[in-house]
C-alpha atoms as a PDB file:
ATOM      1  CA  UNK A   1     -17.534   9.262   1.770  1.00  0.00           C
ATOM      2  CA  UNK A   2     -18.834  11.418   4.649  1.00  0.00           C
ATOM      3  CA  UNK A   3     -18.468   9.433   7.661  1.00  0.00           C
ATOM      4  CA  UNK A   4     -15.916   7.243   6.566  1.00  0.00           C
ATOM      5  CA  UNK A   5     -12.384   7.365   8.107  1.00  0.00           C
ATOM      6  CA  UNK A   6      -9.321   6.274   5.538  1.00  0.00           C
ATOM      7  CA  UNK A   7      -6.029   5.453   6.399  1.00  0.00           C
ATOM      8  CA  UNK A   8      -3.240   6.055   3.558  1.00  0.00           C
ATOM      9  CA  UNK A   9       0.078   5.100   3.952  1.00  0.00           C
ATOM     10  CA  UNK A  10       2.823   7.825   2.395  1.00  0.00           C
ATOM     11  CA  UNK A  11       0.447  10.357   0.995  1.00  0.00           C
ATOM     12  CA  UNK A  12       3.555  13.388   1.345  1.00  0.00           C
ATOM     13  CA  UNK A  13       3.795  13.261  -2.290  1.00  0.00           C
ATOM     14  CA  UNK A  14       2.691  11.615  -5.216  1.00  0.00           C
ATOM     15  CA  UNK A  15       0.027   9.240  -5.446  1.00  0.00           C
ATOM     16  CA  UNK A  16      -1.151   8.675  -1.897  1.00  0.00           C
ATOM     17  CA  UNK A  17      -1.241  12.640  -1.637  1.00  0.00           C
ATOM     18  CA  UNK A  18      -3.302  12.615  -4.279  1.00  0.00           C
ATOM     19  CA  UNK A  19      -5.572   9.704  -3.669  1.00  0.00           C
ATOM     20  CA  UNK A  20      -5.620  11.864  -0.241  1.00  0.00           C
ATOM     21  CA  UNK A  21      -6.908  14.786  -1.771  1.00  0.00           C
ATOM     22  CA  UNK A  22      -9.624  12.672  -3.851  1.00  0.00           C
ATOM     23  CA  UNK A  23     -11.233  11.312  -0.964  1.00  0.00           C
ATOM     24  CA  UNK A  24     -10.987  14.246   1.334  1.00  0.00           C
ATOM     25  CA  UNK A  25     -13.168  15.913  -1.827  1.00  0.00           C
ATOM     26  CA  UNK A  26     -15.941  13.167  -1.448  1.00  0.00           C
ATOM     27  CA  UNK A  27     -16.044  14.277   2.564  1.00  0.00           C
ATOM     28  CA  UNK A  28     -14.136  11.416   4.252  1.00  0.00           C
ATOM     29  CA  UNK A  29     -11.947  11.698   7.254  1.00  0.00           C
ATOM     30  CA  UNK A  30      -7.836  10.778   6.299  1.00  0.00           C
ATOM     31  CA  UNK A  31      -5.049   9.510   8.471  1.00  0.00           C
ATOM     32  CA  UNK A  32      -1.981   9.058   6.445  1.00  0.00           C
ATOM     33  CA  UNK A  33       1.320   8.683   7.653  1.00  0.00           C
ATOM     34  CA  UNK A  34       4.541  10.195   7.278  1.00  0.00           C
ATOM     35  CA  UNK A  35       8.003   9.247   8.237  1.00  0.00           C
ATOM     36  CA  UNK A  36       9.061  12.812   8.367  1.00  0.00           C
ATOM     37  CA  UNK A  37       7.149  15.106  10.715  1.00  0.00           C
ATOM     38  CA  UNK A  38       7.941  18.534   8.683  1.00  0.00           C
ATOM     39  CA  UNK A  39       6.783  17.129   5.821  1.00  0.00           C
ATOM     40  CA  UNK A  40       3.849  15.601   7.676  1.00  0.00           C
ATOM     41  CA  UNK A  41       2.743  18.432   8.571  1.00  0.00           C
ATOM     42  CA  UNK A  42       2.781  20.207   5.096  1.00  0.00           C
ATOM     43  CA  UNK A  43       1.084  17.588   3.098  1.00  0.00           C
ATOM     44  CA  UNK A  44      -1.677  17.542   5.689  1.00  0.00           C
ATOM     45  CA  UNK A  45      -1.874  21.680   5.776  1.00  0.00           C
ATOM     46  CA  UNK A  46      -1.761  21.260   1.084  1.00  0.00           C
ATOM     47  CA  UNK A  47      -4.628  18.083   1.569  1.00  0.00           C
ATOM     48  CA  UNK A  48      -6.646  20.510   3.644  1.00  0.00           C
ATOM     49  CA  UNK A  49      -6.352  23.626   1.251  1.00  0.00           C
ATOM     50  CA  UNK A  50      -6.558  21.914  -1.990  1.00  0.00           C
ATOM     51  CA  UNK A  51      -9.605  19.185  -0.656  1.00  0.00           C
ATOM     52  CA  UNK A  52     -11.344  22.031   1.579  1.00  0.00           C
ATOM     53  CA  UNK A  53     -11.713  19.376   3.933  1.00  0.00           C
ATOM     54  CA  UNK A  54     -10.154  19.699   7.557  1.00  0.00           C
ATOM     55  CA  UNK A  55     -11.098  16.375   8.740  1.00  0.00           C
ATOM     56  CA  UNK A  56      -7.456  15.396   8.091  1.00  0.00           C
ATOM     57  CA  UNK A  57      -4.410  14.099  10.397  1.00  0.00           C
ATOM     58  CA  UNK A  58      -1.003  12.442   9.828  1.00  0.00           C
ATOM     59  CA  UNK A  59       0.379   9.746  12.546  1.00  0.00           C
ATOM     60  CA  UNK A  60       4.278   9.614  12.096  1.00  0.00           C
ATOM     61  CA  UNK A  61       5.068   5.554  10.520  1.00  0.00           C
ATOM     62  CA  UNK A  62       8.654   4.466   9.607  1.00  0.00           C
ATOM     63  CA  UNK A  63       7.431   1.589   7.325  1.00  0.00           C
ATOM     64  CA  UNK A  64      11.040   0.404   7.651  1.00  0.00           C
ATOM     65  CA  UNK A  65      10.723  -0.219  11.538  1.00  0.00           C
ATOM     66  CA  UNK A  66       7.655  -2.870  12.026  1.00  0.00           C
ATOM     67  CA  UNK A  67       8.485  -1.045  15.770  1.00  0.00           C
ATOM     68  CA  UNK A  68       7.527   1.892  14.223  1.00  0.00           C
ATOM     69  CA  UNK A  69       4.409   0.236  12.418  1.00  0.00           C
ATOM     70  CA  UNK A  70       3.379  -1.205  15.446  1.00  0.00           C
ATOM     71  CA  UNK A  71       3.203   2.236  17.107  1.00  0.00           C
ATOM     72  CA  UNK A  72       1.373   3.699  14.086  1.00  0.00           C
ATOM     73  CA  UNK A  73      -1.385   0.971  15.045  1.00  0.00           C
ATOM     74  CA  UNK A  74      -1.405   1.789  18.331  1.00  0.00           C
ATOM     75  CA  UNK A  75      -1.613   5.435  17.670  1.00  0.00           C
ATOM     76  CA  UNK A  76      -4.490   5.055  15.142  1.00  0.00           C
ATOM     77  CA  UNK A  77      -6.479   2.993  17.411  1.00  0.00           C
ATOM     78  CA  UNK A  78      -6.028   5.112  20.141  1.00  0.00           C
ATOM     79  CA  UNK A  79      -7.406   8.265  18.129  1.00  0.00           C
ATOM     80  CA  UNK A  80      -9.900   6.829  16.014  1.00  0.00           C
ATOM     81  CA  UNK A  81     -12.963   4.208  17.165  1.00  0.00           C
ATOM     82  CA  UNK A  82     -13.724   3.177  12.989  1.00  0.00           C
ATOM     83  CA  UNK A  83     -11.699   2.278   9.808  1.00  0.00           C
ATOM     84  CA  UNK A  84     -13.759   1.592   6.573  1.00  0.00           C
ATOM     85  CA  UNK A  85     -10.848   2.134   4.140  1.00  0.00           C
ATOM     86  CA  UNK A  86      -6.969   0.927   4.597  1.00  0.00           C
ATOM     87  CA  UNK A  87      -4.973   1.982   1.540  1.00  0.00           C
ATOM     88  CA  UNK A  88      -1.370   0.455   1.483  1.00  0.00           C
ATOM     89  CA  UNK A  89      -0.272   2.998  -0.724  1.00  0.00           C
ATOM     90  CA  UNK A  90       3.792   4.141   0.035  1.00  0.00           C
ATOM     91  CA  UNK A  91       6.534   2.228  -1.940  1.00  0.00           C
ATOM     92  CA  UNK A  92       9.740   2.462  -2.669  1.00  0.00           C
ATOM     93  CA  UNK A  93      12.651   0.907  -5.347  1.00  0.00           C
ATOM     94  CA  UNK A  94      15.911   0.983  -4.506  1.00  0.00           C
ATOM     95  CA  UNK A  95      18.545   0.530  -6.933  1.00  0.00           C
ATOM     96  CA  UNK A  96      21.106  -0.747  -5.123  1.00  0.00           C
ATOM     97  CA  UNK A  97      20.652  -3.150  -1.982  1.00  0.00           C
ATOM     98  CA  UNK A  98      19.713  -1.587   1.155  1.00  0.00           C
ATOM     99  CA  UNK A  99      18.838  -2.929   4.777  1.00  0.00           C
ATOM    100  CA  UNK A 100      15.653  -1.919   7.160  1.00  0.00           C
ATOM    101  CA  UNK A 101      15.432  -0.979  10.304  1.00  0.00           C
ATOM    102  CA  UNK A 102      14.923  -5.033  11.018  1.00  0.00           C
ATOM    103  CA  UNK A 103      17.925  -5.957   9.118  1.00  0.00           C
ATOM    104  CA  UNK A 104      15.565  -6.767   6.151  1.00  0.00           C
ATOM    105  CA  UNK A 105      16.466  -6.570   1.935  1.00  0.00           C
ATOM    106  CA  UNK A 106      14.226  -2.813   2.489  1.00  0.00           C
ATOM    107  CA  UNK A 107      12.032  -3.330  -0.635  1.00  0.00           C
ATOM    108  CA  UNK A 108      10.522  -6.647   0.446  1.00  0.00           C
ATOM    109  CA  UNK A 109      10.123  -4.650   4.053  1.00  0.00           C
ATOM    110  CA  UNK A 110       8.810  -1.616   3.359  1.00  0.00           C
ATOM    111  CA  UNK A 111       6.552  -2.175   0.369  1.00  0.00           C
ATOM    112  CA  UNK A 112       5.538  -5.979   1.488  1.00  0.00           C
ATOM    113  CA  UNK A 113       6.174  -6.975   4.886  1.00  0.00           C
ATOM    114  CA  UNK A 114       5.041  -3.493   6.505  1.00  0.00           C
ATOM    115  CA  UNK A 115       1.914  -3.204   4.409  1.00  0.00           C
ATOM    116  CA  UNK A 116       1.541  -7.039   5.603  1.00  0.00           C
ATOM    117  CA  UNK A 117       2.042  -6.748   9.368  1.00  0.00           C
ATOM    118  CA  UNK A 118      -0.191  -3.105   9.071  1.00  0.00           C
ATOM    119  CA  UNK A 119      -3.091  -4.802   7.573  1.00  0.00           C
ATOM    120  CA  UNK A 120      -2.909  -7.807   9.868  1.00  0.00           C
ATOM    121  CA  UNK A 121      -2.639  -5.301  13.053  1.00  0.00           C
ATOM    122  CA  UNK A 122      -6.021  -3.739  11.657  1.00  0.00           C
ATOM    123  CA  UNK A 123      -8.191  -6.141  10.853  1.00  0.00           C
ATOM    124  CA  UNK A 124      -9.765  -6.169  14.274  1.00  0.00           C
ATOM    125  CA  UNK A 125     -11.180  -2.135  13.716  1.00  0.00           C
ATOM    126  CA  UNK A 126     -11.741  -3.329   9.945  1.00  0.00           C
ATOM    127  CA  UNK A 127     -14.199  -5.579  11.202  1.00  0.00           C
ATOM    128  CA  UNK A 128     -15.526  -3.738  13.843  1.00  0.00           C
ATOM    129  CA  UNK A 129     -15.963  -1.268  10.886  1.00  0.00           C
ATOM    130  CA  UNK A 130     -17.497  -3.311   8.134  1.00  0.00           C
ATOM    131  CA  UNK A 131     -18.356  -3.012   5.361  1.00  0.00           C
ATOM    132  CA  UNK A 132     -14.747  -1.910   5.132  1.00  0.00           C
ATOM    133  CA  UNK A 133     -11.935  -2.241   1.970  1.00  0.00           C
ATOM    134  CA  UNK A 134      -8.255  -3.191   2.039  1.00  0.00           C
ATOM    135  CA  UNK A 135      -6.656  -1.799  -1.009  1.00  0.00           C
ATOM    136  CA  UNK A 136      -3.311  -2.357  -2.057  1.00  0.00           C
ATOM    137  CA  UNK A 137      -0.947  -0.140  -4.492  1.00  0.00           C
ATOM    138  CA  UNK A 138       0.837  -2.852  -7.116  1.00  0.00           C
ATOM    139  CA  UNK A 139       2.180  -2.550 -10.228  1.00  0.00           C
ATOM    140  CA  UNK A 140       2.261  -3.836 -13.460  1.00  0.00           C
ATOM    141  CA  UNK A 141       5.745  -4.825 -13.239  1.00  0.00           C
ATOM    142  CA  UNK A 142       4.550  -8.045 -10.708  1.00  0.00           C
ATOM    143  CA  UNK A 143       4.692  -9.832 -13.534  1.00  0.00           C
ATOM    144  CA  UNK A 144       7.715  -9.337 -14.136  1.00  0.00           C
ATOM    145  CA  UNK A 145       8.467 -10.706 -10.793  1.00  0.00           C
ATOM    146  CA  UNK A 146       8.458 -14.164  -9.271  1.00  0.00           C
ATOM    147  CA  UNK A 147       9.019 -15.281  -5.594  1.00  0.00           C
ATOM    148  CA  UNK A 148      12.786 -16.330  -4.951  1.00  0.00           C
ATOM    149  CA  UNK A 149      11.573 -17.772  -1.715  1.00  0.00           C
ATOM    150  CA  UNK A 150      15.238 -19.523  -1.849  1.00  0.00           C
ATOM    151  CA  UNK A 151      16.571 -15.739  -2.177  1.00  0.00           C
ATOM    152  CA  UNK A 152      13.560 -13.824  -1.147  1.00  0.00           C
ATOM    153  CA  UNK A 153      15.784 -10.576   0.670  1.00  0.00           C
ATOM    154  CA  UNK A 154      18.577 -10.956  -2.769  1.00  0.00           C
ATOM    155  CA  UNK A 155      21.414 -11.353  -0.347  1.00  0.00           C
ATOM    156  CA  UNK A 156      22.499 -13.165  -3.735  1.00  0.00           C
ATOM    157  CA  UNK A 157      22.827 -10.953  -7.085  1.00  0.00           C
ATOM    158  CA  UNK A 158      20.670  -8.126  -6.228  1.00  0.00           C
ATOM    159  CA  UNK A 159      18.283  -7.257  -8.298  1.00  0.00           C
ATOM    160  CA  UNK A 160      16.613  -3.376  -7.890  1.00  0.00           C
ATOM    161  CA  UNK A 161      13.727  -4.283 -10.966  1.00  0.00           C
ATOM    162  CA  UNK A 162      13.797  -7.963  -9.734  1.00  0.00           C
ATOM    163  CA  UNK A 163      13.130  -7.030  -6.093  1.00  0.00           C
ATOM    164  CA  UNK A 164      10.638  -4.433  -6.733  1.00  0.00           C
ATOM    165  CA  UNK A 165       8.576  -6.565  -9.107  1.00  0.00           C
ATOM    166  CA  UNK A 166       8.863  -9.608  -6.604  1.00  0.00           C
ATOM    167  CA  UNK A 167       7.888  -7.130  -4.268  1.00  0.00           C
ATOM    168  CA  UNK A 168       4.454  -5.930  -6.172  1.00  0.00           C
ATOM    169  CA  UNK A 169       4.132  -9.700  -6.651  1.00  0.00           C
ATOM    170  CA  UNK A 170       3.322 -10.673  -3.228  1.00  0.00           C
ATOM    171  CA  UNK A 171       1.290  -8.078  -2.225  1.00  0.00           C
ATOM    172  CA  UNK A 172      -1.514  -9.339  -4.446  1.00  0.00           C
ATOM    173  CA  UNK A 173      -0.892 -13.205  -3.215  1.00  0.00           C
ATOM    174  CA  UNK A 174      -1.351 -11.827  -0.208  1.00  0.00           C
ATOM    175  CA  UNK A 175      -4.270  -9.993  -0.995  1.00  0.00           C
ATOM    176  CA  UNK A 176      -5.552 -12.811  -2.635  1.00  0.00           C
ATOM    177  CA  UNK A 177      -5.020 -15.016   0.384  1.00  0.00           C
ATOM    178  CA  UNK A 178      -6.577 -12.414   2.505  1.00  0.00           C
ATOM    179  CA  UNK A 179      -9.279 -12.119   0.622  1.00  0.00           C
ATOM    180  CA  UNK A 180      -9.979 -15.179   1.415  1.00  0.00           C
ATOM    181  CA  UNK A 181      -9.557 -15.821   4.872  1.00  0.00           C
ATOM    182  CA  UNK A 182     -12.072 -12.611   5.487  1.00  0.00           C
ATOM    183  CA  UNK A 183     -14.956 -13.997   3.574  1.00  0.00           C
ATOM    184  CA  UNK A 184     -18.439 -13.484   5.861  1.00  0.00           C
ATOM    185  CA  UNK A 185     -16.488 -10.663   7.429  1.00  0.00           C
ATOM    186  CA  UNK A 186     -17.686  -7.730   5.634  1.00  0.00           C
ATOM    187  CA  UNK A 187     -14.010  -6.565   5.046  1.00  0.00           C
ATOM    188  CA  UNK A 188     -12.538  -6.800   1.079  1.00  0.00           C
ATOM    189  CA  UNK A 189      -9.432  -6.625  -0.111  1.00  0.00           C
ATOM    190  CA  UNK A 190      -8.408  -5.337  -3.861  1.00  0.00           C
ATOM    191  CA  UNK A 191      -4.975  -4.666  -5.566  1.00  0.00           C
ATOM    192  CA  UNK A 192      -4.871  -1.416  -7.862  1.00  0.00           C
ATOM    193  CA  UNK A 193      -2.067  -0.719 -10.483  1.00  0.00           C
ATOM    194  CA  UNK A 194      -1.834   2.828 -11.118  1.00  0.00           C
ATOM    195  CA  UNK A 195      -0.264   2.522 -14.241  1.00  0.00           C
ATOM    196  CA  UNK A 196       3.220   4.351 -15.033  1.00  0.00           C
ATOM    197  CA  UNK A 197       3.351   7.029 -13.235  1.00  0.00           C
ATOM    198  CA  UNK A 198       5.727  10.245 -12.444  1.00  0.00           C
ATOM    199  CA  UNK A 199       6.586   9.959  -9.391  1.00  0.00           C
ATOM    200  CA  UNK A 200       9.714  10.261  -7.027  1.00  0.00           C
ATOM    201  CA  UNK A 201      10.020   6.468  -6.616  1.00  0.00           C
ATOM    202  CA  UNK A 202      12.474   6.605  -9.651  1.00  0.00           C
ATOM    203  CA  UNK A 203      15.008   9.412  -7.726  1.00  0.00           C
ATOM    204  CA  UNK A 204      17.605   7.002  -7.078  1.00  0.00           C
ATOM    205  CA  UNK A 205      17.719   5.441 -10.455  1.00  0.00           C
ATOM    206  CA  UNK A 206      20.028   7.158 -12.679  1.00  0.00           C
ATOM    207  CA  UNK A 207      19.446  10.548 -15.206  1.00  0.00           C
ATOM    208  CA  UNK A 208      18.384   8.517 -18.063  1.00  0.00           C
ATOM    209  CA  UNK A 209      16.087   6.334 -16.052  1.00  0.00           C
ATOM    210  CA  UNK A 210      14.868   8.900 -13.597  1.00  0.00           C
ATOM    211  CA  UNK A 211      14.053  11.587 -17.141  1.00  0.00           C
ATOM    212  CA  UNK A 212      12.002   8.534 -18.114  1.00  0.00           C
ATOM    213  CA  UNK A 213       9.443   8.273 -15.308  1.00  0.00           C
ATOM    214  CA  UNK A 214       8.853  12.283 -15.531  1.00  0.00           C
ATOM    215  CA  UNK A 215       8.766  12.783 -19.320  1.00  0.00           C
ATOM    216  CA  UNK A 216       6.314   9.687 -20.114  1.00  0.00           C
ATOM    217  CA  UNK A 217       4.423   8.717 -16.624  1.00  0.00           C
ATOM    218  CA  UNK A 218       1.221   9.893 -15.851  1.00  0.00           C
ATOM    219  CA  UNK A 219       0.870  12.538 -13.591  1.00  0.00           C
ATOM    220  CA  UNK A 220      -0.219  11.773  -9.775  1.00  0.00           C
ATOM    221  CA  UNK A 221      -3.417  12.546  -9.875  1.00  0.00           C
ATOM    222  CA  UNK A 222      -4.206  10.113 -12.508  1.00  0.00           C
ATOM    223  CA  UNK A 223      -2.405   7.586 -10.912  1.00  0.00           C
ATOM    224  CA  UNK A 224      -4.514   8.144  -8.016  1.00  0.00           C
ATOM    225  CA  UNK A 225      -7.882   8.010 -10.097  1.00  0.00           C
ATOM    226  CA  UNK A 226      -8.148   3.912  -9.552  1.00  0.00           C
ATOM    227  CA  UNK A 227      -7.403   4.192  -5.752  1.00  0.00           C
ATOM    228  CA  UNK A 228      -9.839   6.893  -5.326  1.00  0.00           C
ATOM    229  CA  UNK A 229     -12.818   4.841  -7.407  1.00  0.00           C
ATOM    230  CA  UNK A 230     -12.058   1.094  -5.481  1.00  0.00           C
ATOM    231  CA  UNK A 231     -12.104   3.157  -2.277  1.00  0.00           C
ATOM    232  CA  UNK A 232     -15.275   5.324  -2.801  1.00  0.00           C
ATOM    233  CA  UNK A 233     -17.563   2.630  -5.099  1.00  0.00           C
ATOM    234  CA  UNK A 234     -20.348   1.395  -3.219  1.00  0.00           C
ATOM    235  CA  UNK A 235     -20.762  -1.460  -5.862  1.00  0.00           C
ATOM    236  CA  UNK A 236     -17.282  -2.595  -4.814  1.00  0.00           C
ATOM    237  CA  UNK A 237     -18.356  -3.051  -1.352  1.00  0.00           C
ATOM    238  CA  UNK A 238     -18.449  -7.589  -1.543  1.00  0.00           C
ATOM    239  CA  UNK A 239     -16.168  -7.490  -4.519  1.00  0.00           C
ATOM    240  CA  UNK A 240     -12.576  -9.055  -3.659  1.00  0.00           C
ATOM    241  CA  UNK A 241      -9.354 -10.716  -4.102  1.00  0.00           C
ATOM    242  CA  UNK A 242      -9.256  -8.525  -7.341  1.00  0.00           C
ATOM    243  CA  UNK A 243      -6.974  -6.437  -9.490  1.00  0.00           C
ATOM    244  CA  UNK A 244      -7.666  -3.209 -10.617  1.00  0.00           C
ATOM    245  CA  UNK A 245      -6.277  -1.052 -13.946  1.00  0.00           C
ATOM    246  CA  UNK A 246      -7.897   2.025 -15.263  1.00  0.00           C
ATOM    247  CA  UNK A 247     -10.846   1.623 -12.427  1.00  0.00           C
ATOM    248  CA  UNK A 248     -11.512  -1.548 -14.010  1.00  0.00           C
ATOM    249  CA  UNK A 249     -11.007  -5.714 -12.899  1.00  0.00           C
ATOM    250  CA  UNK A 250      -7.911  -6.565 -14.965  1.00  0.00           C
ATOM    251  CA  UNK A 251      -5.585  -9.845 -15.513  1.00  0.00           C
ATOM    252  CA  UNK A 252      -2.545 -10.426 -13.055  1.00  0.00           C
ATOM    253  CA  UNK A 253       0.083 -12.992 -13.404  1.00  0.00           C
ATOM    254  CA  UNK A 254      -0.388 -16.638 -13.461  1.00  0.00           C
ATOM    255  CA  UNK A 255       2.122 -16.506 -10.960  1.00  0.00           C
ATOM    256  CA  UNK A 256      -0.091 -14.260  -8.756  1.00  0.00           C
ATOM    257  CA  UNK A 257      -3.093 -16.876  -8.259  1.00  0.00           C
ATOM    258  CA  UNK A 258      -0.365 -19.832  -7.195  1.00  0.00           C
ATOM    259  CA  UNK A 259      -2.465 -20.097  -3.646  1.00  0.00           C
ATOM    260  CA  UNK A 260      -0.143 -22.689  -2.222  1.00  0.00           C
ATOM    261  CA  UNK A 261       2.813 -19.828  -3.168  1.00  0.00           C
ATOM    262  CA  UNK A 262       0.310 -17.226  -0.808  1.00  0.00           C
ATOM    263  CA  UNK A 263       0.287 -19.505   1.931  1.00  0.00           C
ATOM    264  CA  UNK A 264       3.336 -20.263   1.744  1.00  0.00           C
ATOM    265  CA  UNK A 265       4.506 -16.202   1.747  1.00  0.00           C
ATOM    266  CA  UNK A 266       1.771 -15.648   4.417  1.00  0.00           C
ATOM    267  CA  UNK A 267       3.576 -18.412   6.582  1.00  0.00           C
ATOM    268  CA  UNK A 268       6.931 -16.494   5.929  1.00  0.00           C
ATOM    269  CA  UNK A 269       5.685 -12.719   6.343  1.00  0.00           C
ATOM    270  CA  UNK A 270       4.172 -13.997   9.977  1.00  0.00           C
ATOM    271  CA  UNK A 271       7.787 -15.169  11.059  1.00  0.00           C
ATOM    272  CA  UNK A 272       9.246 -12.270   9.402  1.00  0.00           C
ATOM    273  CA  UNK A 273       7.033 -10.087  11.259  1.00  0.00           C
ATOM    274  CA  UNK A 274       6.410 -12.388  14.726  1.00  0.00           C
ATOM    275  CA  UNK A 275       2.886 -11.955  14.321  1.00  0.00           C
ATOM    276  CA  UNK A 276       1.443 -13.584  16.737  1.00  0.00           C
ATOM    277  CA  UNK A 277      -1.604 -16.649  16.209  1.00  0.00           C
END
């Protein structure tokens, strides 16, 4: 990975810090962003320490503000000429309904339409970068989910599991969709599930619920192990519009390879967003 820059969303804790740490071993350069500068700060001085690599920076992202995403673009441009590896990584699950930044259901914000407009923002340096990798964090819980494009932000009945699994949901129909719309480019783009994992995402869920996710996930680092092998595999270099478990290509929903449902979100996310054509 020497020579390659990587740009991780959330990597403070968890999962991205870990997937941070894994590729900062293999010698590549990481961006990852924080929406807390003290904390920022720390995870990149722990990355550098634990990876004994000090090619490693954090740009400040509020993935509830696409202001604040936009400005994360900026800033990464501005500091660095190459991406090879975008890893849409940070997530959240709320268990009670909560607003963005943009007056958006914040699930279907932060852990769709952010990772969305991000990705879009960067495809220009992706390209410029090729052969570069897209790689989005699901879950196995998208198939749980379906797209309420009728009630896509649950202003109606809210839903924490059902807005969380619709949320892992479209990021692989849009993967899928990106996938491909950048054939001939040189850029892929992948979906990994890391499996059950103990993580903080659960902190808002309840004793019983949150005791669950820490006494029978998988640790972080393990989580992080697919991540860290789609990213770094040179084999994986023209494979996309795939989804990963255990560092292998696994099954998704039936409901995840509905293309006219992708084009249909991609329409939505780019109004949502005001992306312009």
């Amino acid at each position: 990975m020497k020579g390659k820059t990587v740009l991780i969303t959330g990597a403070t804790s968890g999962i991205g810090k870990e997937t941070a740490i894994g590729l900062a071993k293999l010698g590549a350069t990481i961006v990852f962003t924080s929406r807390d500068k003290k904390r920022g700060e720390q995870a990149k001085k722990d990355i550098i320490a634990t990876s004994g690599n000090s090619n490693v920076d954090y740009i400040f992202c509020d993935l509830s503000s696409f202001d604040s995403v936009r400005s994360c673009c900026h800033e990464f441009k501005t500091r660095h000429k190459s991406l090879h590896i975008l890893i849409n990584n940070a997530g959240i699950w709320n268990f009670s309904r909560k607003d963005s930044k943009d007056n958006i259901e914040e699930t279907f914000a932060v852990n769709y339409l952010a990772p969305f407009l991000m990705t879009t923002l960067l495809l220009d340096i992706l390209k410029k970068s090729s052969p570069s990798k897209i790689i989005s964090v699901s879950s196995g819980l998208h198939k749980r989910g379906k797209m309420n494009f009728d009630n896509i932000e649950f202003k109606k009945s809210y839903s924490g599991i059902g807005a969380y699994s619709q949320s892992k949901l479209a990021l692989i129909l849009f993967t899928k969709h990106l996938a491909h719309k950048l054939e001939g480019t040189g850029v892929t783009a992948n979906c990994v599930h890391p499996g059950f994992v103990s993580t903080n995402l659960g902190r808002d869920s309840g004793l019983l619920a949150g005791s669950a996710f820490r006494m029978f996930g998988k640790s972080p680092k393990e989580g992080a192990e697919t991540s860290i092998y789609v990213a770094s595999a040179k084999d994986l270099e023209t494979v996309t519009g795939e989804y990963f478990v255990d560092k292998k290509i696994a099954h998704s929903s039936k409901a995840s390879h509905d293309m006219d449902s992708a084009e249909k979100l991609w329409d939505l996310s780019a109004k949502y967003v005001h992306l312009k054509k």
